[in-house]
Protein backbone atom coordinates (compact mmCIF):
# COMPACT_ATOMS: atom_id res chain seq x y z
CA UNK A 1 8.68 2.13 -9.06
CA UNK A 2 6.42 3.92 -11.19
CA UNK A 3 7.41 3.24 -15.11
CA UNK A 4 7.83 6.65 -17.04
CA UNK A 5 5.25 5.63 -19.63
CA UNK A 6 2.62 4.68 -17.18
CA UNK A 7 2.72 8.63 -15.39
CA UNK A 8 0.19 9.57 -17.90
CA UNK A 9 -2.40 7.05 -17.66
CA UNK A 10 -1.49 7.48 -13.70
CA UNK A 11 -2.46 10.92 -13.48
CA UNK A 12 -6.15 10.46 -14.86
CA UNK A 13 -6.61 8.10 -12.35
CA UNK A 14 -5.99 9.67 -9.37
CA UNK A 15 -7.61 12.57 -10.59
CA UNK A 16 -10.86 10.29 -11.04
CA UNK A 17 -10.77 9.03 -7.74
CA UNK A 18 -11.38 10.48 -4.32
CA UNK A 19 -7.56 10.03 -2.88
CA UNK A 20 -6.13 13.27 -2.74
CA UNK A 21 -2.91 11.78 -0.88
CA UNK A 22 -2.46 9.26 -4.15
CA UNK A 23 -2.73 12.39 -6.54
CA UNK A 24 -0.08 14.30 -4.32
CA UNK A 25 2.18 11.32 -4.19
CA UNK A 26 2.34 11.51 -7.76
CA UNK A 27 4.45 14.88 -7.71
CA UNK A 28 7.77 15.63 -6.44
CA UNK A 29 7.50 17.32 -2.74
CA UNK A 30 8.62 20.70 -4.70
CA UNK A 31 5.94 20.58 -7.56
CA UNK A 32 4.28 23.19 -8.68
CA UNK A 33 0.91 22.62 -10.38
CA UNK A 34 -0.76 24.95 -12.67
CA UNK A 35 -4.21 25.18 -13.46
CA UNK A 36 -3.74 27.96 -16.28
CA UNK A 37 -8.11 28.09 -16.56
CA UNK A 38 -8.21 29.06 -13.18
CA UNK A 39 -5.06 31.33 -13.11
CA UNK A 40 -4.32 29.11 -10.11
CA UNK A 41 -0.80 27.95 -9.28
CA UNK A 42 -0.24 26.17 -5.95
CA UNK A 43 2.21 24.11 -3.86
CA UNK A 44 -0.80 22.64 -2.03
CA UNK A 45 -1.47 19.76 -4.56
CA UNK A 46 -3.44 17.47 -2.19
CA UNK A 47 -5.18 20.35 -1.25
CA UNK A 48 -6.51 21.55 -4.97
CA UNK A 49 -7.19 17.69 -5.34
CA UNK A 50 -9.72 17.44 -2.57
CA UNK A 51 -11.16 21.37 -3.14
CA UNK A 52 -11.69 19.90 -7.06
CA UNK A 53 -12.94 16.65 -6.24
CA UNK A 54 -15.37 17.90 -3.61
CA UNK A 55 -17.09 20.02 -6.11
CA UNK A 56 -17.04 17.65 -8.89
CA UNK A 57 -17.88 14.76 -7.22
CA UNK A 58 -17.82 11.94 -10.17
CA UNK A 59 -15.23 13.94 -11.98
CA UNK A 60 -13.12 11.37 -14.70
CA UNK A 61 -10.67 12.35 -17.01
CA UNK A 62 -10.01 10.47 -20.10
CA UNK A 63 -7.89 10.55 -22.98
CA UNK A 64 -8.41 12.40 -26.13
CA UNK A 65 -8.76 9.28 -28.46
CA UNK A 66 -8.33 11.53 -31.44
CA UNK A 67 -5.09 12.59 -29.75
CA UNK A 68 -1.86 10.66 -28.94
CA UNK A 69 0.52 11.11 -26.07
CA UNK A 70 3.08 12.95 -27.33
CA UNK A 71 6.72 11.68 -25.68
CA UNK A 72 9.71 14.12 -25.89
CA UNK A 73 13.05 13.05 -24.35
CA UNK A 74 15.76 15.99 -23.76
CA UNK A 75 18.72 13.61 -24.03
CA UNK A 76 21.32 16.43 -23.13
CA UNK A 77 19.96 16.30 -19.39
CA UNK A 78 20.82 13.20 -17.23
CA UNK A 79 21.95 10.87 -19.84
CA UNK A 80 18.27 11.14 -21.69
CA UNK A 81 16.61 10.13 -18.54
CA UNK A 82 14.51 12.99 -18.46
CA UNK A 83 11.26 13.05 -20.12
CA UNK A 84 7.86 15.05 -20.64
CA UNK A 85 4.46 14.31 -22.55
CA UNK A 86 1.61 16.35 -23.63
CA UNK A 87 -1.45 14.82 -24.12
CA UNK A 88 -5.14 15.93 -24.51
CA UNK A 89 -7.99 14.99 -21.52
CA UNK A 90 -11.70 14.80 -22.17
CA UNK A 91 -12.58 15.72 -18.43
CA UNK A 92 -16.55 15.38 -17.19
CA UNK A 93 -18.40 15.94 -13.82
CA UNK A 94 -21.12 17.80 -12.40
CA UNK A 95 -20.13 20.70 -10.15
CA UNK A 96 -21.94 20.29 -7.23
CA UNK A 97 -20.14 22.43 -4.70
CA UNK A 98 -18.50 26.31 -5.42
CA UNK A 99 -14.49 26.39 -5.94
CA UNK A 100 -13.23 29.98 -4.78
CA UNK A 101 -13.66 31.62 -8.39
CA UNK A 102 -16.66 29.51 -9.87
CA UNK A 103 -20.10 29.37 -8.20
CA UNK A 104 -21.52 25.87 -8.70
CA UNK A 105 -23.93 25.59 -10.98
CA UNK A 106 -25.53 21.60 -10.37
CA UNK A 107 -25.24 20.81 -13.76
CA UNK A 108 -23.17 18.03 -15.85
CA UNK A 109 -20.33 19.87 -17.44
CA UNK A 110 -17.20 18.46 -20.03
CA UNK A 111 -14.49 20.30 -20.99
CA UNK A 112 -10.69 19.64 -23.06
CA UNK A 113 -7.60 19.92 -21.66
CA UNK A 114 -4.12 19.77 -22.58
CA UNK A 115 -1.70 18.51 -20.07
CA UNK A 116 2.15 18.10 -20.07
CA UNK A 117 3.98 16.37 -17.33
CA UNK A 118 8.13 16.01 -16.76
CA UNK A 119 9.31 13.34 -15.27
C-alpha cells in the first residue's frame, strides 16, 4: 500500500517516466484530471499520459525547492483519513511531437506548476 505522504513524490515519477499504465494506477478508476493550461479535463488518464509523454519525450518534473508540500487534513470526513497537498513542480522537456492544441516547436522548454492531489 501506497503511504499517503509518499503520493506526491509518486506522482513526479510516473510522470517522468514512460509508463502510462503506472501513472493511471495512481488515480482512482473515477478520477478526473485537470490540466487547467490546456483547458483539458479527461477521464482518459493513461491516455493524456502517453499523448504528453510522446511529445515531451525526456519530460521530468521536480519539486519547487523554494516551495514545501503543503499537507491539509479535513478531519470531519472519515475520521481525518482524508487528505490533500499542494505543492509547486519545476517541469522540463523538449516538445518534440504536436499535442492537439500546441504545435511542437523542437525546442527545450520549463515551466511551474502548482499541483494538489486528495487522497
Amino acid at each position: 500500500m501506497i503511504s499517503r505522504e509518499s503520493i506526491p513524490e509518486k506522482w513526479a515519477a510516473v510522470w517522468s517516466d514512460n509508463d502510462s499504465a503506472a501513472f493511471a494506477k495512481l488515480f482512482a478508476p473515477q478520477a478526473v484530471y485537470t490540466d487547467h493550461a490546456h483547458q483539458l479535463i479527461t477521464t482518459k488518464l493513461e491516455d493524456h499520459h502517453r499523448v504528453w509523454r510522446n511529445a515531451n519525450p525526456n519530460f521530468k518534473v521536480i519539486f519547487d525547492p523554494s516551495t514545501p508540500i503543503w499537507w491539509a487534513r479535513d478531519n470531519a470526513d472519515n475520521d481525518g483519513k482524508k487528505t490533500s497537498c499542494s505543492c509547486r513542480t519545476i517541469n522540463t522537456g523538449t516538445f518534440m511531437e504536436s499535442l492537439p492544441r500546441k504545435v511542437a516547436s523542437g525546442k527545450n522548454w520549463s515551466f511551474t506548476a502548482m499541483v494538489h492531489l486528495i487522497a
